[in-house]
C-alpha atoms as a PDB file:
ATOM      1  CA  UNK A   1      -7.204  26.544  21.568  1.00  0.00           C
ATOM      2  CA  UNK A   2      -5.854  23.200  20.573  1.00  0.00           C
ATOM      3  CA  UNK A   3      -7.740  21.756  23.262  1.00  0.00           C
ATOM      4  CA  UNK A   4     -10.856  23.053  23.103  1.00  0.00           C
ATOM      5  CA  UNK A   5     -10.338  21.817  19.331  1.00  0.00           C
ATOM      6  CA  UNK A   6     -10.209  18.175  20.317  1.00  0.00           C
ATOM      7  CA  UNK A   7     -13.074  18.098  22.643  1.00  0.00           C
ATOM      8  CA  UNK A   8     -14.963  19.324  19.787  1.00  0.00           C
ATOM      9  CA  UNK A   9     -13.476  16.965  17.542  1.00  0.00           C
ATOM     10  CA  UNK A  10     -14.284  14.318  20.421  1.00  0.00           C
ATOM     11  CA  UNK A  11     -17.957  15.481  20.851  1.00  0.00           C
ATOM     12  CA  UNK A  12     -18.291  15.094  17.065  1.00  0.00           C
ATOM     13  CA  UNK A  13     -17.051  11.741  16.619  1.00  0.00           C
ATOM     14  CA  UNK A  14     -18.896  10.645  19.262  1.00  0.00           C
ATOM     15  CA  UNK A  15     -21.940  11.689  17.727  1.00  0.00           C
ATOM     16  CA  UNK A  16     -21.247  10.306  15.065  1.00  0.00           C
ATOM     17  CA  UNK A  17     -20.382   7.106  16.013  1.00  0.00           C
ATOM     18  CA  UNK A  18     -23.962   7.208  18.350  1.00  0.00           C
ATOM     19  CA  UNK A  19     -26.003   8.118  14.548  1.00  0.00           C
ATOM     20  CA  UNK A  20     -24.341   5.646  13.105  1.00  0.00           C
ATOM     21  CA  UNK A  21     -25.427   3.144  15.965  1.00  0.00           C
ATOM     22  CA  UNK A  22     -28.645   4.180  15.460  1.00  0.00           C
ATOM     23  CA  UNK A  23     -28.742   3.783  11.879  1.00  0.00           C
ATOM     24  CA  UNK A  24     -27.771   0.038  12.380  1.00  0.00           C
ATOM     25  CA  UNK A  25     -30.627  -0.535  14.959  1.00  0.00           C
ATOM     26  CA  UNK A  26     -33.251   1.709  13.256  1.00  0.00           C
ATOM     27  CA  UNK A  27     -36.172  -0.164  11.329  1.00  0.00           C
ATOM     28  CA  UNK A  28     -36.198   2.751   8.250  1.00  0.00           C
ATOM     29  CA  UNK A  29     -34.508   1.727   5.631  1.00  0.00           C
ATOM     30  CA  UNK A  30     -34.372   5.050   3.837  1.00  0.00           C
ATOM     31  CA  UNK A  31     -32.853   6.711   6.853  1.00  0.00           C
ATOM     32  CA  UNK A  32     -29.947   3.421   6.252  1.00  0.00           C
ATOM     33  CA  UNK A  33     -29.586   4.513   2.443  1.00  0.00           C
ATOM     34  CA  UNK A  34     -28.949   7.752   3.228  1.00  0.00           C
ATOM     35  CA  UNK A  35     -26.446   7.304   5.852  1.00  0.00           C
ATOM     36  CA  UNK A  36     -24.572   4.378   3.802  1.00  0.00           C
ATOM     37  CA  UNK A  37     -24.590   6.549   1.101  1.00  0.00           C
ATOM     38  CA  UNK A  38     -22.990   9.736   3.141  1.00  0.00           C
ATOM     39  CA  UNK A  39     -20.430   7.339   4.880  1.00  0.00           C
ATOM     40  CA  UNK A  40     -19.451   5.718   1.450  1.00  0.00           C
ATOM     41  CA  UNK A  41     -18.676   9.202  -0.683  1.00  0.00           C
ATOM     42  CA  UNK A  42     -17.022   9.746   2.255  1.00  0.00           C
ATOM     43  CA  UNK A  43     -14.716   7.005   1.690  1.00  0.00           C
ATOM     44  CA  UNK A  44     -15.890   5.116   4.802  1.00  0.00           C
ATOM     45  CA  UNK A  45     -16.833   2.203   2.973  1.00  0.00           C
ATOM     46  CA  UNK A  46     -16.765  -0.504   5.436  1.00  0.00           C
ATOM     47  CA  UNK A  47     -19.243   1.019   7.626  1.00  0.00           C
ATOM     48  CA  UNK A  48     -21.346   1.918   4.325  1.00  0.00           C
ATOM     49  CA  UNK A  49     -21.103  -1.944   3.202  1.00  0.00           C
ATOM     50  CA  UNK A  50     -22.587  -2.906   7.058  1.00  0.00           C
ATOM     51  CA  UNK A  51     -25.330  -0.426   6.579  1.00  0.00           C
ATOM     52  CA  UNK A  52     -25.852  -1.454   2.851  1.00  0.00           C
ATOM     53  CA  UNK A  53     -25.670  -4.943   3.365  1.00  0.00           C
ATOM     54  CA  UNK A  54     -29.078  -4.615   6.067  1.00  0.00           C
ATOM     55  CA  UNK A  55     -31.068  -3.108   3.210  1.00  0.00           C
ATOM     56  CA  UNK A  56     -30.466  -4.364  -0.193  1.00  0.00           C
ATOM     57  CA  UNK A  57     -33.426  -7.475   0.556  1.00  0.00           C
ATOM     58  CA  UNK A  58     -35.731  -4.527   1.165  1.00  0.00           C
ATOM     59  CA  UNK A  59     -35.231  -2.057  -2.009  1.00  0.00           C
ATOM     60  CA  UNK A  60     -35.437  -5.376  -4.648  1.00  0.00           C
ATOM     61  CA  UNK A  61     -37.680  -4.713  -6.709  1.00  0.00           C
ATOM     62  CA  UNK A  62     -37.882  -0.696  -6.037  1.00  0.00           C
ATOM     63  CA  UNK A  63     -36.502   2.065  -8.620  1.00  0.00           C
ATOM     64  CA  UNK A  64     -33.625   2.696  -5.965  1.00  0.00           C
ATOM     65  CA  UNK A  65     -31.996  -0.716  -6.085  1.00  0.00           C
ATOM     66  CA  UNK A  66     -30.482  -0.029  -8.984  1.00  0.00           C
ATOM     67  CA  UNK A  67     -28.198   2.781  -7.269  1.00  0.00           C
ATOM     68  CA  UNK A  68     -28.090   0.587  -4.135  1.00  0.00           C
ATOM     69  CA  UNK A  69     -26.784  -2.644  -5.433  1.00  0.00           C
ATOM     70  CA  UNK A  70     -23.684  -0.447  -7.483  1.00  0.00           C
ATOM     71  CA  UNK A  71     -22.779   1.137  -4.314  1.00  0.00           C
ATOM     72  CA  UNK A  72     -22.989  -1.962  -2.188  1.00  0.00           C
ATOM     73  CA  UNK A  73     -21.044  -3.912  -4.955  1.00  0.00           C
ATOM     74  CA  UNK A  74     -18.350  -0.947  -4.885  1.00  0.00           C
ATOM     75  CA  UNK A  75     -18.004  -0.695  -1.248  1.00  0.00           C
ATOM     76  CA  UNK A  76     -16.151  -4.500  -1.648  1.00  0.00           C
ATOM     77  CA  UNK A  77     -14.251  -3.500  -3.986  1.00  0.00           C
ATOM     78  CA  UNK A  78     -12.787  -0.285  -2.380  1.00  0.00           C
ATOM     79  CA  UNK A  79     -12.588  -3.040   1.217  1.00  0.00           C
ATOM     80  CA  UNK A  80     -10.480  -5.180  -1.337  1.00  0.00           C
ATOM     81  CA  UNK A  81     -12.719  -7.953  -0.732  1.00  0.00           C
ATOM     82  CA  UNK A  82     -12.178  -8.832  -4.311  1.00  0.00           C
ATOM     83  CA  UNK A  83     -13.948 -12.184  -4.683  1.00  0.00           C
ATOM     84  CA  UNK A  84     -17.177 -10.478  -3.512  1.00  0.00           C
ATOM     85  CA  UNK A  85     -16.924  -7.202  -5.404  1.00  0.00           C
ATOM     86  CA  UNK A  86     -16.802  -9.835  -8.516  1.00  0.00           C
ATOM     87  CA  UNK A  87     -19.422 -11.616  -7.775  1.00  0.00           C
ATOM     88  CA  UNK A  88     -21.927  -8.903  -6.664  1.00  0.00           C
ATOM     89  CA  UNK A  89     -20.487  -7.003  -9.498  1.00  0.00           C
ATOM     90  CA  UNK A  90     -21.693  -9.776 -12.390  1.00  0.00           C
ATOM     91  CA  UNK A  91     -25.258  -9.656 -10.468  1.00  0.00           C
ATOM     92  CA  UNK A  92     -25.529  -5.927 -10.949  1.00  0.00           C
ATOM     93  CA  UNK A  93     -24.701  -6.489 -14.532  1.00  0.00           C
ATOM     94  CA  UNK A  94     -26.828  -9.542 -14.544  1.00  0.00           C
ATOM     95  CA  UNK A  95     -29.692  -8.017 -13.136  1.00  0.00           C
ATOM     96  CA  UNK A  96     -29.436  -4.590 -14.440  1.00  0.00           C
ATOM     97  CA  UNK A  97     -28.329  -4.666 -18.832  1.00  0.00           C
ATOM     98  CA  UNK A  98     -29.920  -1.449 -19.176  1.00  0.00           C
ATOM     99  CA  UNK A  99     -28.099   0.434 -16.782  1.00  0.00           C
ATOM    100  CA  UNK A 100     -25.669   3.694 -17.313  1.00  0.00           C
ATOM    101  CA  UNK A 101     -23.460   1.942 -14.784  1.00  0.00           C
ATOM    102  CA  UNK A 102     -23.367  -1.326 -16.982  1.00  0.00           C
ATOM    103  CA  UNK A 103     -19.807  -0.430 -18.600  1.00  0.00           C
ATOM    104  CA  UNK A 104     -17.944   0.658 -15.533  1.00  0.00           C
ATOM    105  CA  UNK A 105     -19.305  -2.287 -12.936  1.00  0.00           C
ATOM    106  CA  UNK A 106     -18.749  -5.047 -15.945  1.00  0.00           C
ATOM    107  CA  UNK A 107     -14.998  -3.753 -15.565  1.00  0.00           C
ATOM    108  CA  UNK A 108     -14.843  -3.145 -11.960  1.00  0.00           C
ATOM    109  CA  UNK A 109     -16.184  -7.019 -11.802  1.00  0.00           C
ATOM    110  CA  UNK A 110     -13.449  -8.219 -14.014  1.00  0.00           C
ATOM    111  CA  UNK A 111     -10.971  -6.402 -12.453  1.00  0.00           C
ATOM    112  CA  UNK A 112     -11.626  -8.134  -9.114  1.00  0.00           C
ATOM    113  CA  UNK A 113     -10.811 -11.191 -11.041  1.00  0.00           C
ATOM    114  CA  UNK A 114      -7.119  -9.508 -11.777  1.00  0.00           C
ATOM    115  CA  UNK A 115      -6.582  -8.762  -8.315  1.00  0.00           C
ATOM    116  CA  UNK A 116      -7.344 -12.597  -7.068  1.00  0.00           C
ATOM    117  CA  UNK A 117      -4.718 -13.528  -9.114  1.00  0.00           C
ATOM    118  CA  UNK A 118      -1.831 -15.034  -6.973  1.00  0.00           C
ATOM    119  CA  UNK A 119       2.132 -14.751  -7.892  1.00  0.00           C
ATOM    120  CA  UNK A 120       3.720 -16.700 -11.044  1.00  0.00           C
ATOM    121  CA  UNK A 121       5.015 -19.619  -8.381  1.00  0.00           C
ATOM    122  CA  UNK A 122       1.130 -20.686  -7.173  1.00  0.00           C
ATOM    123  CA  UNK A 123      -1.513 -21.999  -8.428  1.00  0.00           C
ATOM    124  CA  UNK A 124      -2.416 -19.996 -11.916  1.00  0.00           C
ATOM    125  CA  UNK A 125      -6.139 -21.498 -11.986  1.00  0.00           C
ATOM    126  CA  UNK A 126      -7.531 -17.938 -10.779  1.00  0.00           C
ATOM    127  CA  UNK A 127      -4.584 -15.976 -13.544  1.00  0.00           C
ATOM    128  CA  UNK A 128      -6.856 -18.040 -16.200  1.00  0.00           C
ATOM    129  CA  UNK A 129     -10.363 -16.997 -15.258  1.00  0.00           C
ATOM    130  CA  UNK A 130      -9.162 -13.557 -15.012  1.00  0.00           C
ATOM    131  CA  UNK A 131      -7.709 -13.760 -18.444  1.00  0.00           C
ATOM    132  CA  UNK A 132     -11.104 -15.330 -19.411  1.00  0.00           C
ATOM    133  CA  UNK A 133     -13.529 -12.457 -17.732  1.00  0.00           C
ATOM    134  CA  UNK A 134     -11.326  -9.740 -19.144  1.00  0.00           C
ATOM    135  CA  UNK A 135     -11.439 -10.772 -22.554  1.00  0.00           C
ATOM    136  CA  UNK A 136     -15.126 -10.922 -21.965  1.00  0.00           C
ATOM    137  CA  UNK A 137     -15.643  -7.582 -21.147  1.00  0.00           C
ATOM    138  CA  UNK A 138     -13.588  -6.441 -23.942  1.00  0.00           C
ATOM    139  CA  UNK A 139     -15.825  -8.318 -26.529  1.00  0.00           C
ATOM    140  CA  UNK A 140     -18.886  -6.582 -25.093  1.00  0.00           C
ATOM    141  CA  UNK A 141     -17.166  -3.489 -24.737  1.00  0.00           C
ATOM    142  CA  UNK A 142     -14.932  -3.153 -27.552  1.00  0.00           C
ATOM    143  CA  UNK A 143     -14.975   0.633 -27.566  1.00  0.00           C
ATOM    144  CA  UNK A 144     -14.793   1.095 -23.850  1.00  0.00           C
ATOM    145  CA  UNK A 145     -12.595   4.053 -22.136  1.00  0.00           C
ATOM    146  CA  UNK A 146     -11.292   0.598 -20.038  1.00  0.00           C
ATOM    147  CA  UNK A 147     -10.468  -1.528 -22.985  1.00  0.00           C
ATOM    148  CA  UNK A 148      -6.749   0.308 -23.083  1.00  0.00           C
ATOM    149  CA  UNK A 149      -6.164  -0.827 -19.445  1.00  0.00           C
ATOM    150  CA  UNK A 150      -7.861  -4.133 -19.555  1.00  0.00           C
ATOM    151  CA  UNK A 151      -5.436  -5.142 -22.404  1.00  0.00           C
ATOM    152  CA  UNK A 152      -2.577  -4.109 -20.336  1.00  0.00           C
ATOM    153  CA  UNK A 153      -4.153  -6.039 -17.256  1.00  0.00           C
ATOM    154  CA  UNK A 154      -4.476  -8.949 -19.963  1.00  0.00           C
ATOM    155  CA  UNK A 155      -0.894  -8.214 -20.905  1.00  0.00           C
ATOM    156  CA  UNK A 156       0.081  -8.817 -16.940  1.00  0.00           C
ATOM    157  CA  UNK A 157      -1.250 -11.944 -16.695  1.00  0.00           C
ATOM    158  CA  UNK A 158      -0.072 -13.672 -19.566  1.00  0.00           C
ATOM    159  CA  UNK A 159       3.320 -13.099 -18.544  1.00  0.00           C
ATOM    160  CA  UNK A 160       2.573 -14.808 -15.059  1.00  0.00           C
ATOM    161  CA  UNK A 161       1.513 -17.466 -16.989  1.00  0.00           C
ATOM    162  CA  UNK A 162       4.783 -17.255 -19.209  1.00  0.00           C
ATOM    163  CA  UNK A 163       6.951 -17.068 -16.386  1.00  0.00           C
ATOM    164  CA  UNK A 164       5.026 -20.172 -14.588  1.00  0.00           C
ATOM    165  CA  UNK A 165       5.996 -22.496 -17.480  1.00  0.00           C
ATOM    166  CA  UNK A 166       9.227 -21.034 -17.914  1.00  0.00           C
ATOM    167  CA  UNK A 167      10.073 -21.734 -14.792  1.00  0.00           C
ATOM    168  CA  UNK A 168       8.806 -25.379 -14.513  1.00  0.00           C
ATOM    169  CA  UNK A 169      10.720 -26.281 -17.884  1.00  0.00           C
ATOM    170  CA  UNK A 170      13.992 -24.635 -16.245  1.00  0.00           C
ATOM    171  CA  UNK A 171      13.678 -26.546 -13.525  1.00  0.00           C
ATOM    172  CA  UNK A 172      14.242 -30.229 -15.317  1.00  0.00           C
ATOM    173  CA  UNK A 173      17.684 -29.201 -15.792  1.00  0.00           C
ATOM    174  CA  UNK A 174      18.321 -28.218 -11.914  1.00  0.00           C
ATOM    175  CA  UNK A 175      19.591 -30.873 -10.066  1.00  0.00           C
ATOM    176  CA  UNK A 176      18.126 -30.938  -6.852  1.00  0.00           C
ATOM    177  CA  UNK A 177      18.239 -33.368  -3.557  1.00  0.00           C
ATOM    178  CA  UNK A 178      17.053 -36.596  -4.339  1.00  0.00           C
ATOM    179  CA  UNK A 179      16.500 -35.427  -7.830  1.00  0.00           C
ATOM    180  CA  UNK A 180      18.235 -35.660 -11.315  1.00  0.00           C
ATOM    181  CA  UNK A 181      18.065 -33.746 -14.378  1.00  0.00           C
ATOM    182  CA  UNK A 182      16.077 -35.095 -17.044  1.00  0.00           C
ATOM    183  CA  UNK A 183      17.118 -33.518 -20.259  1.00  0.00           C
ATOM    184  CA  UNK A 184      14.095 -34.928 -22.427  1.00  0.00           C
ATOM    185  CA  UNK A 185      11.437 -33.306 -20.197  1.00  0.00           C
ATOM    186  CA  UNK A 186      13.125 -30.216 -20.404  1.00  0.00           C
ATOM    187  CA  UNK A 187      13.598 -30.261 -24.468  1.00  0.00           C
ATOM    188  CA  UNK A 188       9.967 -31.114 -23.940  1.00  0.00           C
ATOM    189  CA  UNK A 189       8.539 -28.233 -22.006  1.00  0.00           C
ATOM    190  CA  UNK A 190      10.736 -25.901 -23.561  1.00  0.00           C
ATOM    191  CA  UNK A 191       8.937 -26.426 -26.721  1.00  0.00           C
ATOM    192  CA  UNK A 192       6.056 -26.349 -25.540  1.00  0.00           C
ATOM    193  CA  UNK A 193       6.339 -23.098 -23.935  1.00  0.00           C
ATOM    194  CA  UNK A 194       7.610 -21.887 -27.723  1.00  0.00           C
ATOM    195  CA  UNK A 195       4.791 -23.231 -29.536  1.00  0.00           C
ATOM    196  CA  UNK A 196       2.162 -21.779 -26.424  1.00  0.00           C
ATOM    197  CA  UNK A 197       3.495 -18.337 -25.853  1.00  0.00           C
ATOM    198  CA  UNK A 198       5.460 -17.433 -29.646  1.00  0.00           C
ATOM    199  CA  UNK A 199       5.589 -13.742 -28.491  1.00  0.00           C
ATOM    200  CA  UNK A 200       6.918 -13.967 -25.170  1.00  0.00           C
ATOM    201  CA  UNK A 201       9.599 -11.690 -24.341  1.00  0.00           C
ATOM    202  CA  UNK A 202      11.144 -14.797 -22.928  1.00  0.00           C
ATOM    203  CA  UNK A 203      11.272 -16.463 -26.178  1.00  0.00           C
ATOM    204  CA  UNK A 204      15.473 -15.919 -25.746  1.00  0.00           C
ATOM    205  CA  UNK A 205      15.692 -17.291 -22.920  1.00  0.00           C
ATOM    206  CA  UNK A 206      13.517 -20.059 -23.678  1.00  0.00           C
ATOM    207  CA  UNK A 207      15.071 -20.992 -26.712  1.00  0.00           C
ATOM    208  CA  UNK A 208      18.665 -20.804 -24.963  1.00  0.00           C
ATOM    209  CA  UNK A 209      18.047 -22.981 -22.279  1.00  0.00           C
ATOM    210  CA  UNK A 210      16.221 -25.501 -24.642  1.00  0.00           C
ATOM    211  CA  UNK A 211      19.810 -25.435 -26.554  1.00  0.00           C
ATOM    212  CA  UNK A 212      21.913 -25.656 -23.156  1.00  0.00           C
ATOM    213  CA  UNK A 213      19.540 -29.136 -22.376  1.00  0.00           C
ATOM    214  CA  UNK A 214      20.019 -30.475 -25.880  1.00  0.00           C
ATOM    215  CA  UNK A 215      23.379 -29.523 -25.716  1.00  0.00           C
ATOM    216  CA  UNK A 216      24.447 -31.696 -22.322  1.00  0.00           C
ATOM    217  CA  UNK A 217      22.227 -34.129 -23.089  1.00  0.00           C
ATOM    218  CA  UNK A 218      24.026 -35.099 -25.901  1.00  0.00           C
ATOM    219  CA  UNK A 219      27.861 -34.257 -24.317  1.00  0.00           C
ATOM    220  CA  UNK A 220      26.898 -36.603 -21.592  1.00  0.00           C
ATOM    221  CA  UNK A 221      25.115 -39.199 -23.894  1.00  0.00           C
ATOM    222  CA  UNK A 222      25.618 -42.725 -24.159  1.00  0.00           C
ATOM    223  CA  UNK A 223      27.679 -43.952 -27.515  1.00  0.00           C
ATOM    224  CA  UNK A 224      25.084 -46.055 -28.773  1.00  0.00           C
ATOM    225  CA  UNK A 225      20.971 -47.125 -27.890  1.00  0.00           C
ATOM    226  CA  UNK A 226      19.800 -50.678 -28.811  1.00  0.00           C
ATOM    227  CA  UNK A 227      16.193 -50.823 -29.599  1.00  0.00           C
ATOM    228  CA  UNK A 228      13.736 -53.327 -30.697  1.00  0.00           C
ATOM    229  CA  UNK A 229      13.063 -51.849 -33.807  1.00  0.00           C
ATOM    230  CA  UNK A 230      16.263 -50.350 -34.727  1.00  0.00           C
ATOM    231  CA  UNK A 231      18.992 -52.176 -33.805  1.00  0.00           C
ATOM    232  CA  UNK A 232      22.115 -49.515 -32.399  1.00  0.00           C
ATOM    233  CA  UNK A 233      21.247 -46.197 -32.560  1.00  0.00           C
ATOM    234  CA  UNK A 234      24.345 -43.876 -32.747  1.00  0.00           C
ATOM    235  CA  UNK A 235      22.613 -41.697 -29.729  1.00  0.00           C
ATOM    236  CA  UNK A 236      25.331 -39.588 -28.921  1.00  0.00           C
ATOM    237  CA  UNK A 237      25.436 -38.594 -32.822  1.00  0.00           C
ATOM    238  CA  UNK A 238      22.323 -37.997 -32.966  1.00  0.00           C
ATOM    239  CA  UNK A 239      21.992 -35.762 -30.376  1.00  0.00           C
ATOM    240  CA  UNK A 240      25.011 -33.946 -30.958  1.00  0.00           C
ATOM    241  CA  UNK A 241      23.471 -33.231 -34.532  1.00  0.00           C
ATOM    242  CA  UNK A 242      20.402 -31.753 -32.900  1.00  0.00           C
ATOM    243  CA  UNK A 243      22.479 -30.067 -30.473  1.00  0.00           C
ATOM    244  CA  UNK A 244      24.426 -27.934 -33.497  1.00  0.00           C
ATOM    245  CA  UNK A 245      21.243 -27.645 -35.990  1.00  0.00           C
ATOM    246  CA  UNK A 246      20.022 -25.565 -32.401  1.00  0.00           C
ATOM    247  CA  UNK A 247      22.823 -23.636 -31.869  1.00  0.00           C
ATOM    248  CA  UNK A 248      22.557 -22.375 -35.468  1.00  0.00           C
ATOM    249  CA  UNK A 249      19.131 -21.559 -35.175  1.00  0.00           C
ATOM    250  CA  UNK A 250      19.524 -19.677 -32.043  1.00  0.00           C
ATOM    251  CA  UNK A 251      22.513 -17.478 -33.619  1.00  0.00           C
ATOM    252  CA  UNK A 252      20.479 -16.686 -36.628  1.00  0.00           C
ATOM    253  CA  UNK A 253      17.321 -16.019 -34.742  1.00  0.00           C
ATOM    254  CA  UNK A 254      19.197 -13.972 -31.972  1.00  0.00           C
ATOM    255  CA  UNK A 255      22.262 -12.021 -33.976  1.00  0.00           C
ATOM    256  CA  UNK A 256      23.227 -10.149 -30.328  1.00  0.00           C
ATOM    257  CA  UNK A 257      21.743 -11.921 -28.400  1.00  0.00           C
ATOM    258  CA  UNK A 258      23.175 -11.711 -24.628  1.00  0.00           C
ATOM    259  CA  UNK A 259      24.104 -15.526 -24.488  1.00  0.00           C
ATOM    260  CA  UNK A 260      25.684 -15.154 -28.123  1.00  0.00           C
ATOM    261  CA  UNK A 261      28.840 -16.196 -26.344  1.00  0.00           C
ATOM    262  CA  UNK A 262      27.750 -19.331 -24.783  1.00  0.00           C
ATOM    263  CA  UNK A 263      26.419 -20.419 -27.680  1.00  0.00           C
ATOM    264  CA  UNK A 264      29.066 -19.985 -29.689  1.00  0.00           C
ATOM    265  CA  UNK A 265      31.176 -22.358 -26.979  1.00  0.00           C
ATOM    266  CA  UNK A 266      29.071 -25.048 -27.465  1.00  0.00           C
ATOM    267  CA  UNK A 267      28.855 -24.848 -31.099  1.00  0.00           C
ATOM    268  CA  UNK A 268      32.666 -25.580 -31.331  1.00  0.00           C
ATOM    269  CA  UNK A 269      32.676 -28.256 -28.960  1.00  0.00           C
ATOM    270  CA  UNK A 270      29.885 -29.629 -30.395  1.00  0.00           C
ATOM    271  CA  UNK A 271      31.984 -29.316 -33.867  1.00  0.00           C
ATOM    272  CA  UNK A 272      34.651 -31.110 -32.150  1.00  0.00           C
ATOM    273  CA  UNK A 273      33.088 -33.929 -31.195  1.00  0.00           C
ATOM    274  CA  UNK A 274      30.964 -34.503 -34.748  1.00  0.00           C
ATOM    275  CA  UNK A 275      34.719 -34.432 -36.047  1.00  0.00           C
ATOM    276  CA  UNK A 276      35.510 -38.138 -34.146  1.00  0.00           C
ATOM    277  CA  UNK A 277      32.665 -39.111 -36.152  1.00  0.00           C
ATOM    278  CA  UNK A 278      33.481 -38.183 -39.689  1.00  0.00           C
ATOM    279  CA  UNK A 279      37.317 -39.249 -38.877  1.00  0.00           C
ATOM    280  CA  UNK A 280      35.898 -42.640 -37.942  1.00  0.00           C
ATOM    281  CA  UNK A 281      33.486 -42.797 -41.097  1.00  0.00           C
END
């Protein structure tokens, strides 16, 4: 029984695979829509996109296109070929505003945006235009079924773009081969990130790593600066002044906050040394 079953499941596939041959060679191009249309619902969607792909200059123009170009723009999306699927997806919207498919293919396209974007550590150029053509469709849909996970997609890529500047302000205080920490740039990007992304859920962190670089900055800080306008600059004073006004903003901003302990270390050594200071005054 069993093998009778797979000669007849041989037979079949070969016949299949010889109609399907056929299809490619043949010169009708309804007898292609059909069969790209049968191979796609049935989730074959490469060989669909081949068949697709030999007809879509013939049906411009004719009342099927329509249905033609939204399954040919589909079929790269279910391949994952994601930067087609967006671009044939914005010509079907393009060149069809009138369409009952207009909603779900003006998603579909902005979604294959989303799934070009790379991880936090690369490039973030794509992460942006995504952002961009999401937003998009939520404007011109604001009452879509898709809005709901568009926002979260939205959500998703923000944080990559969070974590991406996070990560390039914590690095100024890593001290790598050939490579020393540079305290300012840090304090710099740091607040930057703050003022860019105000609702980040990395706002803590952010904010206690901007402390920690103030902080041995100013520990490891010269006594004095001489500058052309100013004369000597009590740096170190300066710095450590910064340093506490910080750590008091952090502790009232984050009341249990995980790093509450560090903190709270560098506020009394920071205490400690503004003491020399007022003992010298």
């Amino acid at each position: 029984m069993n093998k009778f079953f797979y000669i007849l499941l041989t037979i079949t596939l070969l016949s299949s695979c010889s109609e399907y041959q056929k299809a490619l060679k043949s010169e009708d191009i309804a007898t292609k829509f059909k069969m790209g249309e049968d191979l796609y619902n049935e989730g074959k969607f490469a060989k669909a996109n081949r068949l697709f792909a030999q007809i879509v200059p013939d049906y411009r123009g004719k009342p099927q296109a329509e249905k033609l170009m939204y399954l040919y723009s589909n079929s790269f999306y279910k391949m994952e070929d994601f930067y087609t699927s967006g671009y044939q997806f914005e010509r079907f919207a393009s060149g069809y505003p009138n369409s009952e498919k207009l909603e779900e293919a003006s998603f579909l396209g902005a979604k294959s945006y989303y799934m070009l974007s790379p991880i936090y550590t690369k490039d973030q150029t794509e992460t942006k235009e995504a952002i961009e053509k999401l937003q998009e469709f939520i404007n011109l849909f604001p009452d879509s079924q898709y809005v709901a996970e568009a926002n979260t997609l939205i959500k998703e890529l923000d944080y990559k773009l969070e974590k991406k500047a996070f990560e390039i302000a914590k690095q100024y205080k890593v001290i790598a081969p050939g490579y020393t920490k540079d305290f300012n740039a840090a304090i710099k990007s740091f607040d930057n990130f703050l003022f860019d992304f105000p609702g980040s859920i990395l706002r803590e962190d952010a904010m206690f790593h901007r402390l920690d670089a103030i902080y041995q900055q100013a520990i490891n800080s010269v006594e004095y600066k001489n500058t052309v306008q100013d004369g000597l600059v009590a740096l170190k004073k300066q710095r450590l002044e910064m340093a506490k006004e910080y750590s008091e903003a952090f502790k009232k901003t984050f009341t249990n906050s995980k790093f509450l302990d560090e903190v709270n270390e560098m506020a009394i050594v920071v205490e400690e040394e503004l003491k020399n200071y007022r003992t010298q005054s």
